[in-house]
C-alpha atoms as a PDB file:
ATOM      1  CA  UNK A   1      95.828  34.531-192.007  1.00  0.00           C
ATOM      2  CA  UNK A   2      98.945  34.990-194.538  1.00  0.00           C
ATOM      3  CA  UNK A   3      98.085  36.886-197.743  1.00  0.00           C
ATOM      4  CA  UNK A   4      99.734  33.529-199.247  1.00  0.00           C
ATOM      5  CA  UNK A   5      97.351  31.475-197.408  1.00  0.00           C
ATOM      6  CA  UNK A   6      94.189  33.289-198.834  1.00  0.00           C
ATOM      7  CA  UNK A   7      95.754  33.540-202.616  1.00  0.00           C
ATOM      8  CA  UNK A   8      96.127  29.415-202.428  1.00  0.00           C
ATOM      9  CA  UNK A   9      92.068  29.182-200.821  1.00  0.00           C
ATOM     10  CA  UNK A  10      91.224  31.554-203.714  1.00  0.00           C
ATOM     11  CA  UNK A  11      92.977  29.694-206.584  1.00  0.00           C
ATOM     12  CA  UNK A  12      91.807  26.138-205.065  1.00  0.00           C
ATOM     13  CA  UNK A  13      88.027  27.538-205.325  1.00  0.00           C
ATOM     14  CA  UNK A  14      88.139  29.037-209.029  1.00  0.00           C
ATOM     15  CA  UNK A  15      89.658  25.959-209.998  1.00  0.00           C
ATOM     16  CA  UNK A  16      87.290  23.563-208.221  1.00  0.00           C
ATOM     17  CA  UNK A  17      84.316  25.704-209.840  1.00  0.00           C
ATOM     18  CA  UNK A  18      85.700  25.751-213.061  1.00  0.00           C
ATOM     19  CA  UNK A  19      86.354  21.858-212.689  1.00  0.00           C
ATOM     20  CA  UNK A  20      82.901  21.205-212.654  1.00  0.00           C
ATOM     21  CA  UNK A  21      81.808  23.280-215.223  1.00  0.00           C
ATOM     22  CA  UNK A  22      84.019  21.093-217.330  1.00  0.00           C
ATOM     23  CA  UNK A  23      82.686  18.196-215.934  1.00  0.00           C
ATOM     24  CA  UNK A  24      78.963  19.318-216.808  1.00  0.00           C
ATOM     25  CA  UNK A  25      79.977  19.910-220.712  1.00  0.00           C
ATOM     26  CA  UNK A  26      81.865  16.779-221.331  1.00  0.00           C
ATOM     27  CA  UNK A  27      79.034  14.855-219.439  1.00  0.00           C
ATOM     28  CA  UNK A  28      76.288  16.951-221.727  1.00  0.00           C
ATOM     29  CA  UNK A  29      74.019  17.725-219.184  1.00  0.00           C
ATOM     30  CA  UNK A  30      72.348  20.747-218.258  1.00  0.00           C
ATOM     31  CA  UNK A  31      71.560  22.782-215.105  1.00  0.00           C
ATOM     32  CA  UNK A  32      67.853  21.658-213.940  1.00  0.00           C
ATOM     33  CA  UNK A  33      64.808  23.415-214.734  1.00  0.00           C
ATOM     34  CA  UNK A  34      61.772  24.054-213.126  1.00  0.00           C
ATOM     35  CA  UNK A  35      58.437  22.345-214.447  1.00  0.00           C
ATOM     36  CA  UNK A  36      55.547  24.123-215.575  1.00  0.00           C
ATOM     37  CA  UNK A  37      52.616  23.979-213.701  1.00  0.00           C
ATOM     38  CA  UNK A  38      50.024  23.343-216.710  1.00  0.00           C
ATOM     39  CA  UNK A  39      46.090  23.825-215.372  1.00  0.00           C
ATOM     40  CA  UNK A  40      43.454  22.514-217.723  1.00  0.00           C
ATOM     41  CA  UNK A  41      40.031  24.472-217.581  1.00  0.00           C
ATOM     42  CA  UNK A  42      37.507  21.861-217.471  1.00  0.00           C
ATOM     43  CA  UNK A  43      34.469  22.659-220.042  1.00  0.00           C
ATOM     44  CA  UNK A  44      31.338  24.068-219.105  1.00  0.00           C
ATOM     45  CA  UNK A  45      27.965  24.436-220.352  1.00  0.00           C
ATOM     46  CA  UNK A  46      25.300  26.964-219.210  1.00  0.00           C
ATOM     47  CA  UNK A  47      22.671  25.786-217.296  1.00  0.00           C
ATOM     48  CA  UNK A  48      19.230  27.439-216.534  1.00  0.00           C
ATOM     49  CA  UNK A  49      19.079  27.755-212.469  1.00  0.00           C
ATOM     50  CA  UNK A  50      17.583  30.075-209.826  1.00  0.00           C
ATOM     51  CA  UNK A  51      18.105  33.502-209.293  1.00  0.00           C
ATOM     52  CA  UNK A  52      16.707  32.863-205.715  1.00  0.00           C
ATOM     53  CA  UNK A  53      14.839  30.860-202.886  1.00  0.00           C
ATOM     54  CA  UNK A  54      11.282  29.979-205.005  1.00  0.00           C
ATOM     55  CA  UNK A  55       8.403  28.625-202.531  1.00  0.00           C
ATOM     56  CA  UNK A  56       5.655  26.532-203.827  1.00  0.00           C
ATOM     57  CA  UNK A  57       3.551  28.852-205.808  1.00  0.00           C
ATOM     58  CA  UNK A  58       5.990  31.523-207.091  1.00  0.00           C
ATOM     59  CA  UNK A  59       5.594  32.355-210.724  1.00  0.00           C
ATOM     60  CA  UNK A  60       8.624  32.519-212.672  1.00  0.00           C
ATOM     61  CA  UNK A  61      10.082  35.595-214.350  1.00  0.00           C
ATOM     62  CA  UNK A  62      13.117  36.914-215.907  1.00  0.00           C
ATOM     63  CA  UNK A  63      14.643  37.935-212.262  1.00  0.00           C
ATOM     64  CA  UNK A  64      14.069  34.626-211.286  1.00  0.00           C
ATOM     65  CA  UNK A  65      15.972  33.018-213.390  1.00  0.00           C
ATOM     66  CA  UNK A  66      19.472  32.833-214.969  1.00  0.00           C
ATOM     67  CA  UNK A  67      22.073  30.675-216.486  1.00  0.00           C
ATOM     68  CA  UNK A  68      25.316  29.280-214.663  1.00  0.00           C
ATOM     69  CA  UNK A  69      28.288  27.737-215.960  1.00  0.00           C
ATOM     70  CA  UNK A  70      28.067  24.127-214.672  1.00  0.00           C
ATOM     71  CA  UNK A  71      30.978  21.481-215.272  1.00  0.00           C
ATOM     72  CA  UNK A  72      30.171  19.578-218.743  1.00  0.00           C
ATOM     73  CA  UNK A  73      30.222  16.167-217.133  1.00  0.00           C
ATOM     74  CA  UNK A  74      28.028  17.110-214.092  1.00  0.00           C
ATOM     75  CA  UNK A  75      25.012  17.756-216.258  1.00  0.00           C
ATOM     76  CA  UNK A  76      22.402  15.654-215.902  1.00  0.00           C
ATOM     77  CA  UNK A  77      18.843  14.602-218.141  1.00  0.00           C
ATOM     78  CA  UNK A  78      16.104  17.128-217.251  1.00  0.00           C
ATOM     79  CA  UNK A  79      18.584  19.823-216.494  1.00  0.00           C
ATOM     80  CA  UNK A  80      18.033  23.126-219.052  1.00  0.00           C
ATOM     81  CA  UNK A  81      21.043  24.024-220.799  1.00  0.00           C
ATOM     82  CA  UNK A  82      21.021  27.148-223.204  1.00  0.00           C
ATOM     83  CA  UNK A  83      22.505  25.098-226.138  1.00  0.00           C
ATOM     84  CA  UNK A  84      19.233  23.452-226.218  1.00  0.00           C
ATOM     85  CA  UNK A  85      16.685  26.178-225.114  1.00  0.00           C
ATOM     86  CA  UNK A  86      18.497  28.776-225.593  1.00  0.00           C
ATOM     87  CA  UNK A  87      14.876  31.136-225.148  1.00  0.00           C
ATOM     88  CA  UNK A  88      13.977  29.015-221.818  1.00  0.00           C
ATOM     89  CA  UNK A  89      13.874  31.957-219.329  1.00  0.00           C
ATOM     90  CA  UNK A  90      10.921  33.660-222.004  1.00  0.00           C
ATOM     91  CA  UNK A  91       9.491  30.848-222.709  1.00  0.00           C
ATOM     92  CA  UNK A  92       9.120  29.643-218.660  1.00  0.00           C
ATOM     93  CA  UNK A  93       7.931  33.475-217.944  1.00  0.00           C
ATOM     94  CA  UNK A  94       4.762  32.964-216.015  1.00  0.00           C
ATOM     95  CA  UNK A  95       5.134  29.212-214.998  1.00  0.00           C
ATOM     96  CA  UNK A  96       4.012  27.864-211.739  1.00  0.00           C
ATOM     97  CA  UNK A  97       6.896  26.708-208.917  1.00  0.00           C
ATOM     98  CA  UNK A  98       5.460  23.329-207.934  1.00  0.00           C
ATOM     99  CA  UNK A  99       7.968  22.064-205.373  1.00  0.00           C
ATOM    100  CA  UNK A 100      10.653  24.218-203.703  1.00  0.00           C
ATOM    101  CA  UNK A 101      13.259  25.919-205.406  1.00  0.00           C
ATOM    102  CA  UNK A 102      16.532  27.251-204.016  1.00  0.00           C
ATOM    103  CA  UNK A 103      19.015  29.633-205.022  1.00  0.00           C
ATOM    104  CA  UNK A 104      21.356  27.929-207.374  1.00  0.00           C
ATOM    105  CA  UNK A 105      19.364  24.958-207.879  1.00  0.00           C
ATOM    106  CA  UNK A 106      19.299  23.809-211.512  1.00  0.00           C
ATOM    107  CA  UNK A 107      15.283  24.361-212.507  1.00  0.00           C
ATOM    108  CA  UNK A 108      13.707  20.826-213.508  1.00  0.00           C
ATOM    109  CA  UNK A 109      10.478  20.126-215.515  1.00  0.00           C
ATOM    110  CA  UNK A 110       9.386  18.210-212.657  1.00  0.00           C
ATOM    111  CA  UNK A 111       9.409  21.226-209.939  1.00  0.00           C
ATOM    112  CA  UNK A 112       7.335  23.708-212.150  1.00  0.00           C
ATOM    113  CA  UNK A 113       3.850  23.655-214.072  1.00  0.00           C
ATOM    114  CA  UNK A 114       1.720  25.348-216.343  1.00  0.00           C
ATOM    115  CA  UNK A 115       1.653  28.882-217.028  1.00  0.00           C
ATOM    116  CA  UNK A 116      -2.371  28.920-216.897  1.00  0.00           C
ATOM    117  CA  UNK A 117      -4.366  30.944-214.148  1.00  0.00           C
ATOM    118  CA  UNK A 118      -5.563  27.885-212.770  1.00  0.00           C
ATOM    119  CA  UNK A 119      -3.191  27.713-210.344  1.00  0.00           C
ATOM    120  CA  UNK A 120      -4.193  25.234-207.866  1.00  0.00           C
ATOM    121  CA  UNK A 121      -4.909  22.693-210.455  1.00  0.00           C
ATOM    122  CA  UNK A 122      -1.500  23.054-212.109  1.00  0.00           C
ATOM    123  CA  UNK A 123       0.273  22.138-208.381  1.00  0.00           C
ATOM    124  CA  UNK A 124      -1.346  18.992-207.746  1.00  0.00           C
ATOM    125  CA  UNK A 125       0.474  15.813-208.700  1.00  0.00           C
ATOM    126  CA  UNK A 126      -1.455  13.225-210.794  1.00  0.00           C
ATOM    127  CA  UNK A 127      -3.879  11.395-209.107  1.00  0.00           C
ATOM    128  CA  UNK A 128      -4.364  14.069-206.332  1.00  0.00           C
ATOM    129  CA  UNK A 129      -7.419  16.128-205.292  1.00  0.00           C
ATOM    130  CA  UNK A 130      -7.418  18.962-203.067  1.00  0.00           C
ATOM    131  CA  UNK A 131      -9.630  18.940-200.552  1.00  0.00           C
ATOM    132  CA  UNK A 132     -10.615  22.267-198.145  1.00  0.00           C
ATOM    133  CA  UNK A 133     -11.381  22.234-194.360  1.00  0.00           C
ATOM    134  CA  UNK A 134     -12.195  25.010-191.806  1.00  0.00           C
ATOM    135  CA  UNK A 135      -9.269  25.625-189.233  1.00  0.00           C
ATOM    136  CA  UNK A 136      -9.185  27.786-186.712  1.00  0.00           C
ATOM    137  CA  UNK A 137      -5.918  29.542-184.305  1.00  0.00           C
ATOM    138  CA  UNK A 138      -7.215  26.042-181.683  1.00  0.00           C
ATOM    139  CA  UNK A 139      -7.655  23.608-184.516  1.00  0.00           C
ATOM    140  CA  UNK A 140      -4.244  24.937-186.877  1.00  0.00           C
ATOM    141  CA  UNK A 141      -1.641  23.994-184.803  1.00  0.00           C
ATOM    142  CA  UNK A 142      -2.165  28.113-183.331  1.00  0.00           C
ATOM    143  CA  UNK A 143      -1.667  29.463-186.812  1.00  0.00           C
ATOM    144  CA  UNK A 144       1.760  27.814-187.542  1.00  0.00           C
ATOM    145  CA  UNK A 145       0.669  25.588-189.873  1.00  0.00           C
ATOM    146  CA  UNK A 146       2.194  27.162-193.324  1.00  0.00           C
ATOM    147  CA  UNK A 147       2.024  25.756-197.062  1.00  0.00           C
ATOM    148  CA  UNK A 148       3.414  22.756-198.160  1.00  0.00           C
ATOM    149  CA  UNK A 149       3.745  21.788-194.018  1.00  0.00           C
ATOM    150  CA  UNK A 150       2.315  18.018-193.228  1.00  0.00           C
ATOM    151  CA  UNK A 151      -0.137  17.498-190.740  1.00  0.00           C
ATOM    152  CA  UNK A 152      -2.658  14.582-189.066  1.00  0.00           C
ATOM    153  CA  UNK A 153      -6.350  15.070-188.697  1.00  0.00           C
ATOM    154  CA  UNK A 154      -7.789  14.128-186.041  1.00  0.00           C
ATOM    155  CA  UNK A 155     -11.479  14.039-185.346  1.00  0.00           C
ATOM    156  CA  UNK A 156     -13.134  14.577-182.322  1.00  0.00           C
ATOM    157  CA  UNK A 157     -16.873  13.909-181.666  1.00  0.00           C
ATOM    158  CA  UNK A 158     -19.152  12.410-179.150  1.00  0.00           C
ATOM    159  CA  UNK A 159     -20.486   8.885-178.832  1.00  0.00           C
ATOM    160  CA  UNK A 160     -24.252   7.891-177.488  1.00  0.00           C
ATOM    161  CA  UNK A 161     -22.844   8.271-173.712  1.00  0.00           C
ATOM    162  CA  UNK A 162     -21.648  12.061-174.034  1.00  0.00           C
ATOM    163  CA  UNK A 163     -17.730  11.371-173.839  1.00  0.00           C
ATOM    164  CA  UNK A 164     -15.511  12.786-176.388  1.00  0.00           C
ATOM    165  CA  UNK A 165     -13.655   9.772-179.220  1.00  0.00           C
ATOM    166  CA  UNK A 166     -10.688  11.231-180.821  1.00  0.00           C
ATOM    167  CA  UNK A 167     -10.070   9.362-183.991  1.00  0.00           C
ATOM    168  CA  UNK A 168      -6.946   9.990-186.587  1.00  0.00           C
ATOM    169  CA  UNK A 169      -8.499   9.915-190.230  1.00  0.00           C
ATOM    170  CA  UNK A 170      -5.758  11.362-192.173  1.00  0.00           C
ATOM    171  CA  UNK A 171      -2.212  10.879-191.833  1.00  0.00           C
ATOM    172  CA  UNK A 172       1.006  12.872-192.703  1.00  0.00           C
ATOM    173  CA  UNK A 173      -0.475  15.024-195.851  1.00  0.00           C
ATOM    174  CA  UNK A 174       0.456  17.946-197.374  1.00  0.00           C
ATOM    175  CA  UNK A 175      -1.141  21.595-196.772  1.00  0.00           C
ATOM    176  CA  UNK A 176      -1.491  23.078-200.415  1.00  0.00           C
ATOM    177  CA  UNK A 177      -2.952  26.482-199.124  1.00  0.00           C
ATOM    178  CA  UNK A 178      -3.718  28.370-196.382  1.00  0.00           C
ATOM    179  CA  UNK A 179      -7.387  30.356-197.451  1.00  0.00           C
ATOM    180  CA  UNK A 180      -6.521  31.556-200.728  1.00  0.00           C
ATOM    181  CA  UNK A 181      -2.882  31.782-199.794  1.00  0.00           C
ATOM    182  CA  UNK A 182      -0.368  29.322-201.609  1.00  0.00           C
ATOM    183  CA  UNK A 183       3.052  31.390-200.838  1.00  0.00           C
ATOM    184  CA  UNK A 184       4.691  31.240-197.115  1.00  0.00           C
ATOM    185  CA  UNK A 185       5.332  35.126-195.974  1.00  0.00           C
ATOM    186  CA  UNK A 186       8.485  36.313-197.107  1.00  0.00           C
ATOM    187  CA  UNK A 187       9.670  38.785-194.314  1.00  0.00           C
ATOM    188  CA  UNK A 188       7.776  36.271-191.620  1.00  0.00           C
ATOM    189  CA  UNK A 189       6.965  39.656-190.032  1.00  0.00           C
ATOM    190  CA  UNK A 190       3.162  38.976-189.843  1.00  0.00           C
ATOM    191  CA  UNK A 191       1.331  35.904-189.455  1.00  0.00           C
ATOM    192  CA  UNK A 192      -1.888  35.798-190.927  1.00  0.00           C
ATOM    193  CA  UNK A 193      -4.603  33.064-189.408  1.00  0.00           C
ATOM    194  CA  UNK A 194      -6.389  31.008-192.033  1.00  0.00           C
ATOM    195  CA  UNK A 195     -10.048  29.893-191.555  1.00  0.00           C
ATOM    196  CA  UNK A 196      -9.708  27.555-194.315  1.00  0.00           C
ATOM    197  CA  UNK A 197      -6.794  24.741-195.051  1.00  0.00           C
ATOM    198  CA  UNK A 198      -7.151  22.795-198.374  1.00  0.00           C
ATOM    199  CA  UNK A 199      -4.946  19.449-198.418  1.00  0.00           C
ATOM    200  CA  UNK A 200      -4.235  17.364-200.747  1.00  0.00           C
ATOM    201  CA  UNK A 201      -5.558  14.065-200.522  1.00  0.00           C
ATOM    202  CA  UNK A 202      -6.011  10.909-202.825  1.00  0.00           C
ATOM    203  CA  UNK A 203      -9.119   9.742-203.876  1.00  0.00           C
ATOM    204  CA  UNK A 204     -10.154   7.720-201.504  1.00  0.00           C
ATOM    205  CA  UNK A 205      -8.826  10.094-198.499  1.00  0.00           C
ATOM    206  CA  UNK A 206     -11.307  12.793-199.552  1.00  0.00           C
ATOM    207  CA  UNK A 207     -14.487  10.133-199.208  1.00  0.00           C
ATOM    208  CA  UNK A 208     -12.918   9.645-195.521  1.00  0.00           C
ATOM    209  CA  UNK A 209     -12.197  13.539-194.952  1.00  0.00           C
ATOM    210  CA  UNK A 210     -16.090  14.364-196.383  1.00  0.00           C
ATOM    211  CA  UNK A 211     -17.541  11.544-193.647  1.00  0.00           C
ATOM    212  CA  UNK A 212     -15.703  12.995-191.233  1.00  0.00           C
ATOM    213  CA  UNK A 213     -16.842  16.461-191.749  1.00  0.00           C
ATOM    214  CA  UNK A 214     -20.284  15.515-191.294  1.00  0.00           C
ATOM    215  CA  UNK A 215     -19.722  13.443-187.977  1.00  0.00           C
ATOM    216  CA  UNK A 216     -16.951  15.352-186.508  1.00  0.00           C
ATOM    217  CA  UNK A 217     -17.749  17.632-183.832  1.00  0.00           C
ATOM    218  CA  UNK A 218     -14.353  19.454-184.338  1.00  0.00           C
ATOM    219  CA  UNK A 219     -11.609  18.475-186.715  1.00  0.00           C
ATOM    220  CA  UNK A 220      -8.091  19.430-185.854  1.00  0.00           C
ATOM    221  CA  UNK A 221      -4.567  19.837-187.989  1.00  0.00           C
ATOM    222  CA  UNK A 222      -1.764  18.098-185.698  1.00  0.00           C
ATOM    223  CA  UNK A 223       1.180  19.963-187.332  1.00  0.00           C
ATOM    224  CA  UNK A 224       4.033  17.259-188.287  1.00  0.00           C
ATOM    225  CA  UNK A 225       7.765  17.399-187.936  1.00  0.00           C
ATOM    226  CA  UNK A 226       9.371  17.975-191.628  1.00  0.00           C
ATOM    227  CA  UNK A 227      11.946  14.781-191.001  1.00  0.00           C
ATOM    228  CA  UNK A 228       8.477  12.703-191.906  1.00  0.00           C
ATOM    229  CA  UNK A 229       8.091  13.925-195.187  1.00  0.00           C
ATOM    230  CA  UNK A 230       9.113  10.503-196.609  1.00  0.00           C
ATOM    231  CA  UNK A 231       6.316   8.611-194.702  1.00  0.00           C
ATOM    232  CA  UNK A 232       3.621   7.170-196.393  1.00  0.00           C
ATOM    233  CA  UNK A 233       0.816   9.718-196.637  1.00  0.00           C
ATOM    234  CA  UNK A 234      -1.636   7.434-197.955  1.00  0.00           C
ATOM    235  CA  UNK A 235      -2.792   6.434-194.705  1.00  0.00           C
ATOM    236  CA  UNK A 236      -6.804   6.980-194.233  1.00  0.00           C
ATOM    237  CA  UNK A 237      -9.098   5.778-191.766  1.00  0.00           C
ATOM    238  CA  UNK A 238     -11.150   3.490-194.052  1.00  0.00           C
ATOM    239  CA  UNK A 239     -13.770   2.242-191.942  1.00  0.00           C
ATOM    240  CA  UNK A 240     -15.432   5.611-191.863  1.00  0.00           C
ATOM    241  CA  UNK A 241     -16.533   4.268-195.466  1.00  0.00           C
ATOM    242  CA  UNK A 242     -18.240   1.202-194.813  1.00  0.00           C
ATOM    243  CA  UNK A 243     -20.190  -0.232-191.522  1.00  0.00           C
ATOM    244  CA  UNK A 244     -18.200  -3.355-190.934  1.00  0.00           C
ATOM    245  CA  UNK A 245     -14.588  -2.147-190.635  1.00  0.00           C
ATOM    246  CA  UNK A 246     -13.626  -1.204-187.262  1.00  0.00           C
ATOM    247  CA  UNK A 247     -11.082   1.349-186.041  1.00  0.00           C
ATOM    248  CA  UNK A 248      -9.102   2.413-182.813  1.00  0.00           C
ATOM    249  CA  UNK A 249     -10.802   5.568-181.117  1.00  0.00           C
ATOM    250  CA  UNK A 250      -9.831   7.220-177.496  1.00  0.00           C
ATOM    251  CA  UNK A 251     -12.615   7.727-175.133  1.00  0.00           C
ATOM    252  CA  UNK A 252     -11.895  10.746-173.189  1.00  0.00           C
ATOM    253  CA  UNK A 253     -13.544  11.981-169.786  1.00  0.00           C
ATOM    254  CA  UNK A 254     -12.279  15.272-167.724  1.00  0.00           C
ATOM    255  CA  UNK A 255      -9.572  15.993-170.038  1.00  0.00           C
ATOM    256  CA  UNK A 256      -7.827  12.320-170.036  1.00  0.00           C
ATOM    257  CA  UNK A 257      -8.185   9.474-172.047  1.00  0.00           C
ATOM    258  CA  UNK A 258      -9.895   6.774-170.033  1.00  0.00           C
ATOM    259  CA  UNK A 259      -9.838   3.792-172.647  1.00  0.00           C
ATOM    260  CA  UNK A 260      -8.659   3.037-175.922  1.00  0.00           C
ATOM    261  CA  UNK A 261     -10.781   0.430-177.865  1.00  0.00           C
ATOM    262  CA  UNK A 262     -11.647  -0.849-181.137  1.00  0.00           C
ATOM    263  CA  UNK A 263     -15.431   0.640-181.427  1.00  0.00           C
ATOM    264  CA  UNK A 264     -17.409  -0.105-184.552  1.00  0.00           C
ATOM    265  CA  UNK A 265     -17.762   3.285-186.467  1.00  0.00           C
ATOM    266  CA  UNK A 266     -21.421   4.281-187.094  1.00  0.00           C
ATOM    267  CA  UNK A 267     -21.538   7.057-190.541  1.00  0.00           C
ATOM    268  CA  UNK A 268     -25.416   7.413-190.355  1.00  0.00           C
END
């Protein structure tokens, strides 16, 4: 190309650039800018959760415990926030897990219980007696059956004839101790067999569970699934309480069940 040639391009593209420029100023705008991304912190108050995984029976401490910055609007009634106890994790030292705790989880009046040495006492719910049973490796589900598990009883005893009636008394309640044990092994590195399970029953379940003691030849702890903790575990068989009622046994003969009747229960 001609020196002439690129002198002309040259010119035509300082004057083009300084076209616009002009252009820009007599128009009164200016070159665009780029917008701030603004992020607004969204308030927080401290709320009182666990340091850890807390099974039934744990008593609370200052390692237990501690407080987490939770999102203002996320906190909920019964939640403890340290603008309102701002002493909580003292003044819970000592108290009783009632329900299952995990890490994280914001700690609830409802899930823990009195500090007191009466232990037992403080983790039944209202209206709820525990009631203890002997077990054995054959008749606790071959030692599996932990605290706060659900299980059936089933009672197994001979009629006038010699054959064997299996019967279902209790249904779907909740182990509250193993022996004196109320806390599931932490390392699960030894399993320790109970003799005694206590349960915890309602009223009227620990008249049917103290009948059926005294007529069972064996009583046995059919360990349940934990997707049938929100059945009903009121269920009882009644008509061990009064003569007239009738209930649905099993005879069995030779290892099998051979019939399954409605036989009038006999408590004398």
């Amino acid at each position: 190309m001609k020196p002439a040639r690129i002198v002309i391009l040259a010119v035509a593209v300082v004057a083009a650039g300084l076209a616009g420029l002009l252009a820009m100023r007599l128009s009164g705008t200016s070159a665009p800018q780029i917008a701030e991304t603004v992020i607004e912190r969204q308030p927080s108050i401290n709320v009182l959760v666990s340091a850890g995984n807390l099974p039934v029976g744990t008593r609370l401490d200052e390692e237990s415990l501690r407080w987490l910055a939770w999102p203002q609007d996320g906190v909920v009634d019964g939640f403890i926030t340290e603008q309102s106890q701002p002493q909580a994790i003292s003044e819970l030292n000592g108290m009783v897990v009632r329900l299952p705790i995990f890490e994280g989880e914001p700690i609830r009046g409802e899930k823990i219980a009195d500090s007191s040495n009466r232990i037992m006492s403080s983790l039944l719910p209202a209206g709820k007696r525990a009631v203890a049973t002997e077990i054995s490796v054959a008749t606790g589900a071959g030692g599996f059956v932990l605290p706060n598990d659900r299980v059936d009883v089933i009672m197994v005893r001979r009629n006038d004839e010699g054959r064997f009636l299996t019967e279902d008394v209790l249904s779907n309640v909740r182990v509250l101790a193993i022996d004196q044990q109320i806390q599931e092994s932490k390392d699960g590195a030894k399993t320790v067999v109970g003799t005694t399970a206590t349960l915890e029953l309602t009223p009227e379940q620990s008249k049917v569970i103290a009948v059926a003691q005294q007529m069972a030849d064996r009583l046995t702890l059919a360990l349940r699934s934990v997707a049938d903790a929100q059945e009903a575990d009121t269920v009882a068989a009644d008509y061990l309480l009064s003569g007239g009622s009738k209930g649905e046994i099993q005879v069995i003969k030779s290892g099998s069940i051979v019939s399954t009747s409605q036989a009038q229960s006999n408590t004398q």
